[in-house]
PDB file of N, CA and C in Angstrom:
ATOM      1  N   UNK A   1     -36.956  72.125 -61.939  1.00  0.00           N
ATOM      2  CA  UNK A   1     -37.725  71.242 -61.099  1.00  0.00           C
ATOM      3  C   UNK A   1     -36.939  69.959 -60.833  1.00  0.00           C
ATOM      4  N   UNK A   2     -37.000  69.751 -60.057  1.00  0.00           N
ATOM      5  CA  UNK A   2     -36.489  68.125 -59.209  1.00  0.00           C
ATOM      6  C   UNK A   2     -37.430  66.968 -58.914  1.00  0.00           C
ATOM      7  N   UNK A   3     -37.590  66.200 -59.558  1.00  0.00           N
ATOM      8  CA  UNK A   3     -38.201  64.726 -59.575  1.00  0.00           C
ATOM      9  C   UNK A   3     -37.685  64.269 -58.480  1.00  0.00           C
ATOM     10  N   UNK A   4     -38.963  63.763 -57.824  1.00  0.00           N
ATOM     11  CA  UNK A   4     -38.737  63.215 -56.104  1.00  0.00           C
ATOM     12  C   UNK A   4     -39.732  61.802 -56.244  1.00  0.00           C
ATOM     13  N   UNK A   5     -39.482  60.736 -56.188  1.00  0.00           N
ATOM     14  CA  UNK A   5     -40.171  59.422 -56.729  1.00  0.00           C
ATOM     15  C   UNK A   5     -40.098  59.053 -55.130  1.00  0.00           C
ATOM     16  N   UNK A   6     -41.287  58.699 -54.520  1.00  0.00           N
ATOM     17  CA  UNK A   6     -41.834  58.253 -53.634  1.00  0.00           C
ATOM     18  C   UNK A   6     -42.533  56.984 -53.647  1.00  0.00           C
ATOM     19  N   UNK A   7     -41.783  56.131 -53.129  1.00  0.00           N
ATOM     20  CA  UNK A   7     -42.356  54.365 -52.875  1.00  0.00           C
ATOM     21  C   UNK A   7     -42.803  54.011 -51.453  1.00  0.00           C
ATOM     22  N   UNK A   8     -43.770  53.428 -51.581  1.00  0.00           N
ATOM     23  CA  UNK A   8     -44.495  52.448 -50.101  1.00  0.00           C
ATOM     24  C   UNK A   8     -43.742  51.326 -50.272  1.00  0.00           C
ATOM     25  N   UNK A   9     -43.870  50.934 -49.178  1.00  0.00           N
ATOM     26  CA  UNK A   9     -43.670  49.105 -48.787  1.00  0.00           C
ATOM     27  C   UNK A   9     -44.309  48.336 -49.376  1.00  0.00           C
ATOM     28  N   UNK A  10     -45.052  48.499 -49.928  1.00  0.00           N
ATOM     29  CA  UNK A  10     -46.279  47.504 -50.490  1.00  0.00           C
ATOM     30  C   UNK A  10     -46.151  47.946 -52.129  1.00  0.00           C
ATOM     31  N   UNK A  11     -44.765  49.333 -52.813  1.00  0.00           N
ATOM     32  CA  UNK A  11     -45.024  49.252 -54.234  1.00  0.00           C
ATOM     33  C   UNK A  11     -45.290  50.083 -54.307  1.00  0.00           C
ATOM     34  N   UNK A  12     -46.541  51.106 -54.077  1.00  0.00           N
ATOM     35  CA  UNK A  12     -47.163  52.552 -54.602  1.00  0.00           C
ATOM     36  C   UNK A  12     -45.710  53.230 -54.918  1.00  0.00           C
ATOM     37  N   UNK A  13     -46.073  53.351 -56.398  1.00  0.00           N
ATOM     38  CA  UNK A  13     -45.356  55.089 -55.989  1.00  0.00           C
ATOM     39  C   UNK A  13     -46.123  56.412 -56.731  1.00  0.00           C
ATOM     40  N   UNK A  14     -44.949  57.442 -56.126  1.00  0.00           N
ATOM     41  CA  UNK A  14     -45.989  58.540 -56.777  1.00  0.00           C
ATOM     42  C   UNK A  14     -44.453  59.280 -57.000  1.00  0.00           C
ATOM     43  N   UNK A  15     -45.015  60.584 -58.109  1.00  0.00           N
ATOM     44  CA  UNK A  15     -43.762  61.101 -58.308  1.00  0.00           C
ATOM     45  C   UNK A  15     -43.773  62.703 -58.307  1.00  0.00           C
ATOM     46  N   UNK A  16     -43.001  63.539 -57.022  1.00  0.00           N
ATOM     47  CA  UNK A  16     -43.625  64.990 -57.281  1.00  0.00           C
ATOM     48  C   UNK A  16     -42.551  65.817 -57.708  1.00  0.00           C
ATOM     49  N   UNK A  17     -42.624  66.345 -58.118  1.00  0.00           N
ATOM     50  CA  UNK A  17     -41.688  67.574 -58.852  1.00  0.00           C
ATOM     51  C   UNK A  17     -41.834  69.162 -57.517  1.00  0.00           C
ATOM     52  N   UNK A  18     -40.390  69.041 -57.515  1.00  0.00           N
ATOM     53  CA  UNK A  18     -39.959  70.228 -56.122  1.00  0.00           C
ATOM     54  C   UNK A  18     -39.016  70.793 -56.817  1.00  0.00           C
ATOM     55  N   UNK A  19     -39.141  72.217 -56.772  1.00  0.00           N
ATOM     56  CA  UNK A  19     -38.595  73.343 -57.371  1.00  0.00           C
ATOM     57  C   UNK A  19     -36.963  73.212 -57.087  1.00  0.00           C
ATOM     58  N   UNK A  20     -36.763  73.040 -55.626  1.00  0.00           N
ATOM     59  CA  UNK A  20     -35.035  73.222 -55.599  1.00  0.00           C
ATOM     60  C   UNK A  20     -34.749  72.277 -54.474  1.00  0.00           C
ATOM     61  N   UNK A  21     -33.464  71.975 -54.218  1.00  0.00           N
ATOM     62  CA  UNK A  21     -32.971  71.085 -53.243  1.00  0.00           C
ATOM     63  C   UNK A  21     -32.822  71.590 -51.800  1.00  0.00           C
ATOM     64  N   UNK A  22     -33.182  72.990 -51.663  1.00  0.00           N
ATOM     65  CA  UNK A  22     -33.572  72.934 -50.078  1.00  0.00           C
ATOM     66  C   UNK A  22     -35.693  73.096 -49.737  1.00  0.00           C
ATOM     67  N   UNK A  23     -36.209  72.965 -50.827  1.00  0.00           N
ATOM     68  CA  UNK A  23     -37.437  72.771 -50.767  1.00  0.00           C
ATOM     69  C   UNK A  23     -37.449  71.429 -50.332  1.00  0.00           C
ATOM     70  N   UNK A  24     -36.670  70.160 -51.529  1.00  0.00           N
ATOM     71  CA  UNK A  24     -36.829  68.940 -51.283  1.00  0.00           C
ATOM     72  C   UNK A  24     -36.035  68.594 -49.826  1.00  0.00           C
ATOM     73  N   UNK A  25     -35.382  69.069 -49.287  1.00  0.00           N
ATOM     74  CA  UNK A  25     -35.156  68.629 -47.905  1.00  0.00           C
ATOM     75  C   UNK A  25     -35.885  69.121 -46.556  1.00  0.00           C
ATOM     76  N   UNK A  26     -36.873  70.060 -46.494  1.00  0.00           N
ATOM     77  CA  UNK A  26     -37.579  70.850 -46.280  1.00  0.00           C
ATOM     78  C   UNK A  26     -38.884  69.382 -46.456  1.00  0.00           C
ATOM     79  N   UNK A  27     -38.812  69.050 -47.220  1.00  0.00           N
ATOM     80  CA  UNK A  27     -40.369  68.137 -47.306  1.00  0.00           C
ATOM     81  C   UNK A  27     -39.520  66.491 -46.882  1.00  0.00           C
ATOM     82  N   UNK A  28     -38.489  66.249 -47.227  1.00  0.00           N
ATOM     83  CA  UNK A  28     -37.987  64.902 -46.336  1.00  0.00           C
ATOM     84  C   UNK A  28     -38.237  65.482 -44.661  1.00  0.00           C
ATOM     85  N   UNK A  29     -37.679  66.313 -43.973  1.00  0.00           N
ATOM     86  CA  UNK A  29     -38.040  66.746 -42.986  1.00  0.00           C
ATOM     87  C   UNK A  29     -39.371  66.629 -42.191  1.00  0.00           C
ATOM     88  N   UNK A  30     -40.123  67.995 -43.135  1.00  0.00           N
ATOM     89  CA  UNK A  30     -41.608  67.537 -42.372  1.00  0.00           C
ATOM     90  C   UNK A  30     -42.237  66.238 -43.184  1.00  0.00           C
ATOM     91  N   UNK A  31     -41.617  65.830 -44.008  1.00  0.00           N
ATOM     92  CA  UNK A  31     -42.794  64.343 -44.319  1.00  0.00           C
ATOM     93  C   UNK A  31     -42.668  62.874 -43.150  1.00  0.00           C
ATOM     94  N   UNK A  32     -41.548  62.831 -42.699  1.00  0.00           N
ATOM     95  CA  UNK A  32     -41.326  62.231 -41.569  1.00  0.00           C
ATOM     96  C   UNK A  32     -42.341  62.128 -40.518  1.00  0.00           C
ATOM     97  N   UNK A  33     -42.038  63.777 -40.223  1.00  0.00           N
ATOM     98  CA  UNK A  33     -43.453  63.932 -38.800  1.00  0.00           C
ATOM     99  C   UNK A  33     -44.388  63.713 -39.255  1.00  0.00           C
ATOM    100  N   UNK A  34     -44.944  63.753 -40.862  1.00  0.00           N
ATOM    101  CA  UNK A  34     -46.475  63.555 -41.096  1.00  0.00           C
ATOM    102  C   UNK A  34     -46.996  62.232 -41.102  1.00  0.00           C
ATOM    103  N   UNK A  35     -45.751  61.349 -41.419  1.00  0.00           N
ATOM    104  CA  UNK A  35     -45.941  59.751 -41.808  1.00  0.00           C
ATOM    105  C   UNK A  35     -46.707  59.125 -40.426  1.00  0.00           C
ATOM    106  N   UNK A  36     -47.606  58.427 -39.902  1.00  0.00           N
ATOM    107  CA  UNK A  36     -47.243  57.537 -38.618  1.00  0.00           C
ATOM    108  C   UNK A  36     -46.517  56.945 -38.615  1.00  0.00           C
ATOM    109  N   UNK A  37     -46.365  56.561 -37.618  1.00  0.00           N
ATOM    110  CA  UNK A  37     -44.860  55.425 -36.654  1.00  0.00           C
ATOM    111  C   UNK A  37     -45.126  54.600 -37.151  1.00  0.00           C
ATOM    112  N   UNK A  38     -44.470  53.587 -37.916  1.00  0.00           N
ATOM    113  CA  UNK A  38     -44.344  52.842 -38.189  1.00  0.00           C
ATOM    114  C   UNK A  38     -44.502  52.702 -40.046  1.00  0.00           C
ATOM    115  N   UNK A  39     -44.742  53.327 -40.330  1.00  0.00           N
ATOM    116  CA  UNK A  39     -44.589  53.354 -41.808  1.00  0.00           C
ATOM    117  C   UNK A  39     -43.642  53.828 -42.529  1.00  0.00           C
ATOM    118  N   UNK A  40     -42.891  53.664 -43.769  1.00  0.00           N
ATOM    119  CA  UNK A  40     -41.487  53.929 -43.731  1.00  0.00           C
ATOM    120  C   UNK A  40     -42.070  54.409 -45.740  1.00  0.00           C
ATOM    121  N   UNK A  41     -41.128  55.103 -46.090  1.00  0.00           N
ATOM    122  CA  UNK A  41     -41.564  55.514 -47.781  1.00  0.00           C
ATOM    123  C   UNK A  41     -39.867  55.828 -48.015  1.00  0.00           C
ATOM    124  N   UNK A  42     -39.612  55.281 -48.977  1.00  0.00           N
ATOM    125  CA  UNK A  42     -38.415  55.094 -49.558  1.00  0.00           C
ATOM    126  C   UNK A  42     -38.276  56.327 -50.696  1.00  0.00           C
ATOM    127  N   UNK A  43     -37.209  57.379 -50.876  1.00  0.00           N
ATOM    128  CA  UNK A  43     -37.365  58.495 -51.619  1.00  0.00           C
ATOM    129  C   UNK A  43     -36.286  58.879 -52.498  1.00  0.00           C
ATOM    130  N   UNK A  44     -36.251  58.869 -53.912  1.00  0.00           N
ATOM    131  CA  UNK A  44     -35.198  58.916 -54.664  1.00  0.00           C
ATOM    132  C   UNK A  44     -35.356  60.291 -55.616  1.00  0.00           C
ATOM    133  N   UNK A  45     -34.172  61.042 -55.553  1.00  0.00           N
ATOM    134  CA  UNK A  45     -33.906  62.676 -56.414  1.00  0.00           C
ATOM    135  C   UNK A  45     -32.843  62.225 -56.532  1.00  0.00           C
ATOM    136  N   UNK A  46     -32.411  61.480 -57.732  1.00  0.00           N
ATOM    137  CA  UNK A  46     -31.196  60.925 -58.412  1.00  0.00           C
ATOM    138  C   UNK A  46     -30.546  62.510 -58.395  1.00  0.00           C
ATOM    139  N   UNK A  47     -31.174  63.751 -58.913  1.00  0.00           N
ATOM    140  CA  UNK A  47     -30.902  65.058 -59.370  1.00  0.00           C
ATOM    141  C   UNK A  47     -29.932  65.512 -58.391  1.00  0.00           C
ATOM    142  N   UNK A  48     -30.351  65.228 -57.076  1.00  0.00           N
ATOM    143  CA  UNK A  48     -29.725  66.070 -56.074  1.00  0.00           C
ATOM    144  C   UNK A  48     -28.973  65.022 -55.201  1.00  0.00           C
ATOM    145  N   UNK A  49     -28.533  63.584 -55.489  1.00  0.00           N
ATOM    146  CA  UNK A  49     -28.031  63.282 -54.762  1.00  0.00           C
ATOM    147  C   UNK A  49     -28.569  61.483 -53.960  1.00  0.00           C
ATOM    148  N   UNK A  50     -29.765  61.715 -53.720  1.00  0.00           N
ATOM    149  CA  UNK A  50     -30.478  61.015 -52.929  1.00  0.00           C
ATOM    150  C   UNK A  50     -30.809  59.568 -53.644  1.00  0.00           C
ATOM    151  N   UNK A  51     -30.626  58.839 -53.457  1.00  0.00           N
ATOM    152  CA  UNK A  51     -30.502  57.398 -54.418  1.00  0.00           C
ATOM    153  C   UNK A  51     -31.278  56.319 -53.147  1.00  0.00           C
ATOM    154  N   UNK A  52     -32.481  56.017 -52.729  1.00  0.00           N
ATOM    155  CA  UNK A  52     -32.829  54.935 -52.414  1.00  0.00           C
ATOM    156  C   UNK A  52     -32.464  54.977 -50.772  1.00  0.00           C
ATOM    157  N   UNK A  53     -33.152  56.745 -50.259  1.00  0.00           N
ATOM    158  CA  UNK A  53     -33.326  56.775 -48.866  1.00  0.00           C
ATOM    159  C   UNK A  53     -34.588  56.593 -48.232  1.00  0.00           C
ATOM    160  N   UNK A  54     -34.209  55.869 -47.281  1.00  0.00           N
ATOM    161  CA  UNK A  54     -36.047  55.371 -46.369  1.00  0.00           C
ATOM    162  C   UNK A  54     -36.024  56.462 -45.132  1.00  0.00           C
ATOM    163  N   UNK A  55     -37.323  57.119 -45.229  1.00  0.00           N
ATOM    164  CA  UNK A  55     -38.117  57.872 -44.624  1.00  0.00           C
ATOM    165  C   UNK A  55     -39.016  57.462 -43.477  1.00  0.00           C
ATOM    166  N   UNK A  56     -38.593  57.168 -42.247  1.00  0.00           N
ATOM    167  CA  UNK A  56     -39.357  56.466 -41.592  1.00  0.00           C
ATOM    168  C   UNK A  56     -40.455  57.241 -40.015  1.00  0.00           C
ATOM    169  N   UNK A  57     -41.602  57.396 -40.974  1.00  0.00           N
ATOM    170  CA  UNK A  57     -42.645  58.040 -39.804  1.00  0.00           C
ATOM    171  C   UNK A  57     -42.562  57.740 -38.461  1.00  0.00           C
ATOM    172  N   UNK A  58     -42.649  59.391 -37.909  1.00  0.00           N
ATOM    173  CA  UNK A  58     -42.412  59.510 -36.683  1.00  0.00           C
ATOM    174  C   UNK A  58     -43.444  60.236 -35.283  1.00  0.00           C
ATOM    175  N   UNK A  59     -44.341  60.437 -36.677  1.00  0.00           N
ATOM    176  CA  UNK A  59     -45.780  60.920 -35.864  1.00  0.00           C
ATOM    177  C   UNK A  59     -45.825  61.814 -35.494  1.00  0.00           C
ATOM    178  N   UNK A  60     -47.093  62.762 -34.858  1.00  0.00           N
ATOM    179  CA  UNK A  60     -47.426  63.938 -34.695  1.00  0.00           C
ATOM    180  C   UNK A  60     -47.155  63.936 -33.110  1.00  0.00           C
ATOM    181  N   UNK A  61     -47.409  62.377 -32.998  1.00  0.00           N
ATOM    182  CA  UNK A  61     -47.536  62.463 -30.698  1.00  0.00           C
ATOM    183  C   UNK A  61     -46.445  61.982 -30.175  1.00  0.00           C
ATOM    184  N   UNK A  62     -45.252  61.301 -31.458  1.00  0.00           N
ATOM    185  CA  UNK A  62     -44.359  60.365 -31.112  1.00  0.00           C
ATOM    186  C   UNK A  62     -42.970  61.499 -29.834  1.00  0.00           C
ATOM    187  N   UNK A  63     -42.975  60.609 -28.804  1.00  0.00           N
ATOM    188  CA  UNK A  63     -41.539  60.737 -28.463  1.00  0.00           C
ATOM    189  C   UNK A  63     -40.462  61.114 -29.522  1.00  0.00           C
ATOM    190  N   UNK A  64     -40.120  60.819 -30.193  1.00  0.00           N
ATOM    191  CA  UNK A  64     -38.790  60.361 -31.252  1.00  0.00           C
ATOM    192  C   UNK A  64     -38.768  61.472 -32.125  1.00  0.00           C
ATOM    193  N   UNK A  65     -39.799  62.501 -31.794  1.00  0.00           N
ATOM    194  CA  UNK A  65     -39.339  63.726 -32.555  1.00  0.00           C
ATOM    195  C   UNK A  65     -37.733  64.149 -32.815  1.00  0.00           C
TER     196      UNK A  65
END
């Protein structure tokens, strides 16, 4: 399992455990489109690489797909 630590702008975090590293890129992917525009979540899997990347929502209606 791969520890995936998920932070808000405002502090929250949460922390989910993803089986392998093309699952966890697979959910950076669609978590993007799920976020709205304008909200951004910062995502760290020290495991696989990923050290303190921002995720920035792009919406379900957005252009910017």
């Amino acid at each position: 399992m791969i520890p995936v630590r998920l932070t808000t702008t405002n502090g929250e975090t949460k922390t989910i455990n993803l089986p392998d590293r093309k699952t966890v890129e697979n959910f950076i992917t669609s978590f993007s489109v799920a976020l709205p525009i304008g909200y951004a979540v910062n995502i760290d899997a020290p495991l696989i690489g990923i050290h303190s990347g921002w995720v920035v929502g792009k919406g379900a209606g957005s252009r910017y797909k």
